[in-house]
Protein backbone atom coordinates (compact mmCIF):
# COMPACT_ATOMS: atom_id res chain seq x y z
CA UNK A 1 -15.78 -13.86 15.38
CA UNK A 2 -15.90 -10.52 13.76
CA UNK A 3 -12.26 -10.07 13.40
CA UNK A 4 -9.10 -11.78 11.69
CA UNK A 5 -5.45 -12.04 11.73
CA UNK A 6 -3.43 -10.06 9.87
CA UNK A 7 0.36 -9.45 9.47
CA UNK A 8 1.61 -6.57 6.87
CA UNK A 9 5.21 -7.12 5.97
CA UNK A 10 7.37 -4.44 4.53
CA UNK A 11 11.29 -4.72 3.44
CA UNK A 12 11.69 -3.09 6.42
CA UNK A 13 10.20 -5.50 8.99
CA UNK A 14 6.71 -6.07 10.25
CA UNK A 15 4.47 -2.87 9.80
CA UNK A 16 1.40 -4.14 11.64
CA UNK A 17 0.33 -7.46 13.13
CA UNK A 18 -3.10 -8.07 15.21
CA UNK A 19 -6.59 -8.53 14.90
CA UNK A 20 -8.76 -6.40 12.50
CA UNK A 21 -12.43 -6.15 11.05
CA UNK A 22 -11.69 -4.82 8.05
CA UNK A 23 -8.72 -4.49 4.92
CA UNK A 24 -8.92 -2.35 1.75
CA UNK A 25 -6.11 -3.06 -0.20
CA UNK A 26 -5.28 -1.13 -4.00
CA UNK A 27 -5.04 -4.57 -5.93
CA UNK A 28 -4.13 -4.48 -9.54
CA UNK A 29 -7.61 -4.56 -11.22
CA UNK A 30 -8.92 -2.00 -8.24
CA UNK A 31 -9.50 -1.62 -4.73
CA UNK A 32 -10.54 -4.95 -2.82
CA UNK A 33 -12.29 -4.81 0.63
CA UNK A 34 -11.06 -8.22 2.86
CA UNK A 35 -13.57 -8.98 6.06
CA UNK A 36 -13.57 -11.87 8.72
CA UNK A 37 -14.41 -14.95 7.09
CA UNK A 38 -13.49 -14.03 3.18
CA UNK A 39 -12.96 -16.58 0.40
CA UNK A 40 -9.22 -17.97 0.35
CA UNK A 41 -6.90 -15.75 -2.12
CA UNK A 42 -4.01 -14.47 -3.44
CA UNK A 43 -3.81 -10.84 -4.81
CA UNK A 44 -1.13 -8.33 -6.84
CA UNK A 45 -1.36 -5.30 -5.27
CA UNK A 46 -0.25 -2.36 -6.94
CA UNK A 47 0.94 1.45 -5.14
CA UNK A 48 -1.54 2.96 -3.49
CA UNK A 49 -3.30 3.13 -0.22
CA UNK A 50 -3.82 0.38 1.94
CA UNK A 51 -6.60 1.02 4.91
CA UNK A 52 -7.93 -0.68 7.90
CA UNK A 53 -9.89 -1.02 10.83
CA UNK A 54 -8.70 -2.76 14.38
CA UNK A 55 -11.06 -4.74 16.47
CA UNK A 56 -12.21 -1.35 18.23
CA UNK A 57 -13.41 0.11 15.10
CA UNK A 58 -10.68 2.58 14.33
CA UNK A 59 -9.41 3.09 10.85
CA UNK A 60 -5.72 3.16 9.84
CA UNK A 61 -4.06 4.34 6.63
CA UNK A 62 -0.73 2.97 4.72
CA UNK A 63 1.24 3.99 1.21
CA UNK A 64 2.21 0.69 0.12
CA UNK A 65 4.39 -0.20 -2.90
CA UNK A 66 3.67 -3.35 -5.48
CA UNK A 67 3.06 -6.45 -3.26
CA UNK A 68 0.87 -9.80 -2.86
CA UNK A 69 -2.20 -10.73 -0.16
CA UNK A 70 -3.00 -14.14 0.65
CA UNK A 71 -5.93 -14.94 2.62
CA UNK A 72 -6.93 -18.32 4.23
CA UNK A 73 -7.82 -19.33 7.45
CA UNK A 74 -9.46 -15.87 8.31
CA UNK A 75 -5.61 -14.87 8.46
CA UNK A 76 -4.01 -12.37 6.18
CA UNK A 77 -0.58 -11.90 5.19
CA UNK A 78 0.43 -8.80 3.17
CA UNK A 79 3.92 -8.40 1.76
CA UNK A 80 4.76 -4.85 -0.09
CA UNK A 81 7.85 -3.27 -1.08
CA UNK A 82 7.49 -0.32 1.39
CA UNK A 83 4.94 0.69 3.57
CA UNK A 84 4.63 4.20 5.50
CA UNK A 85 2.07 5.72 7.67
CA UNK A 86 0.97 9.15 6.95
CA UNK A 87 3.00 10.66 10.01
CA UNK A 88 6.07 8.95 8.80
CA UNK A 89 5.80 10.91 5.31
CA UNK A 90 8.22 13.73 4.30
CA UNK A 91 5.69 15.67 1.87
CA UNK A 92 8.94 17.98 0.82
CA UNK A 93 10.45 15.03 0.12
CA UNK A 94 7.75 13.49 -1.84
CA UNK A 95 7.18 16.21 -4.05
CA UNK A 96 10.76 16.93 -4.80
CA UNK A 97 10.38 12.88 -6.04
CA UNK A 98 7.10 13.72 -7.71
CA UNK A 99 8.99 16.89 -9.89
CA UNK A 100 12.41 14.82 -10.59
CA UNK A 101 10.34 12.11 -12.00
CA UNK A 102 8.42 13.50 -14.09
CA UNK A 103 11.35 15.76 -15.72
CA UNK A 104 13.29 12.58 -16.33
CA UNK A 105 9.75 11.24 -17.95
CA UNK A 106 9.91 13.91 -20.22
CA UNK A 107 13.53 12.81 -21.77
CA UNK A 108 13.76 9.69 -24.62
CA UNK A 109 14.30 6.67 -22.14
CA UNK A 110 14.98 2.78 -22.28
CA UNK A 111 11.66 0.53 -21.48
CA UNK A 112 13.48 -0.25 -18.28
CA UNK A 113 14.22 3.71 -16.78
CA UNK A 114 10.72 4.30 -17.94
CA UNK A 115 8.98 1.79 -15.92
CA UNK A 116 11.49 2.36 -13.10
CA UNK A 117 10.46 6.30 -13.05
CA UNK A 118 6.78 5.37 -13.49
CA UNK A 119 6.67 3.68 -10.00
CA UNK A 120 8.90 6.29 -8.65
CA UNK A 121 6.00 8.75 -9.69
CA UNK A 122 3.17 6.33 -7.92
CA UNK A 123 4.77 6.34 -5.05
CA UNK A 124 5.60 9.40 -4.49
CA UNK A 125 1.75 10.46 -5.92
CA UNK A 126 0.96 7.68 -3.59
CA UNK A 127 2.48 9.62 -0.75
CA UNK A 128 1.32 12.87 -1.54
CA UNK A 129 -2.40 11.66 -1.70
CA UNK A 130 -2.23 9.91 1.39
CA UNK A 131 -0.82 13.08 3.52
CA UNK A 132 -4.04 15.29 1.92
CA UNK A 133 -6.26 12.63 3.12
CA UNK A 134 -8.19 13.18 6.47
């Protein structure tokens, strides 16, 4: 079968669930392509943008926040702090977040508010790079 399972779960709900051919996730040590039949795993996955391609060969884009794969079975389960599709994307929004971010990066912080504004930044970067992308 040239095809697998897959079910992406967001804090909001269920983004997608069906059958697809392909998965290119952004894990944490760089982009990893998943196809029918892959080794069993477990990956950190970091911001960035998650693509993939149904059964009738179409591709699909997603930002994603920090998350985990696991693969086994030829079925894949994604879980990610928030996941949007391009259409769903405010780009005013985004790059209002992008601009108060990086102002507060510029000001002496805690470890804590730093790392908290750094993933602010990726995701709204994130965003931003996914609503340029054809």
């Amino acid at each position: 079968m040239n095809t697998y399972a897959v079910q992406i779960i967001s804090s909001d709900g269920v983004f997608y669930y069906g059958r697809i051919k392909n998965l290119i996730v952004p894990a944490t040590d760089g982009e990893v392509g998943v196809l029918p039949g892959h080794e069993e795993m477990i990956l950190a996955l970091r911001e960035g943008i998650l693509r993939y391609q149904d059964g009738e060969g179409e591709w699909y884009k997603a930002a994603i926040g920090r998350g985990t794969l696991q693969f086994a079975n030829n079925r894949c389960t994604v879980v990610v702090d928030t996941a949007e599709r391009p259409e769903d994307i405010d780009i005013h929004r985004a790059m209002e977040a992008k601009q108060r971010a990086e102002e507060k990066l510029r000001h002496r912080l805690s470890d804590r508010e730093y790392r908290i504004l750094q993933a602010a930044l990726a995701r709204a970067l994130t965003r931003l790079k996914l609503t340029s992308q054809d």
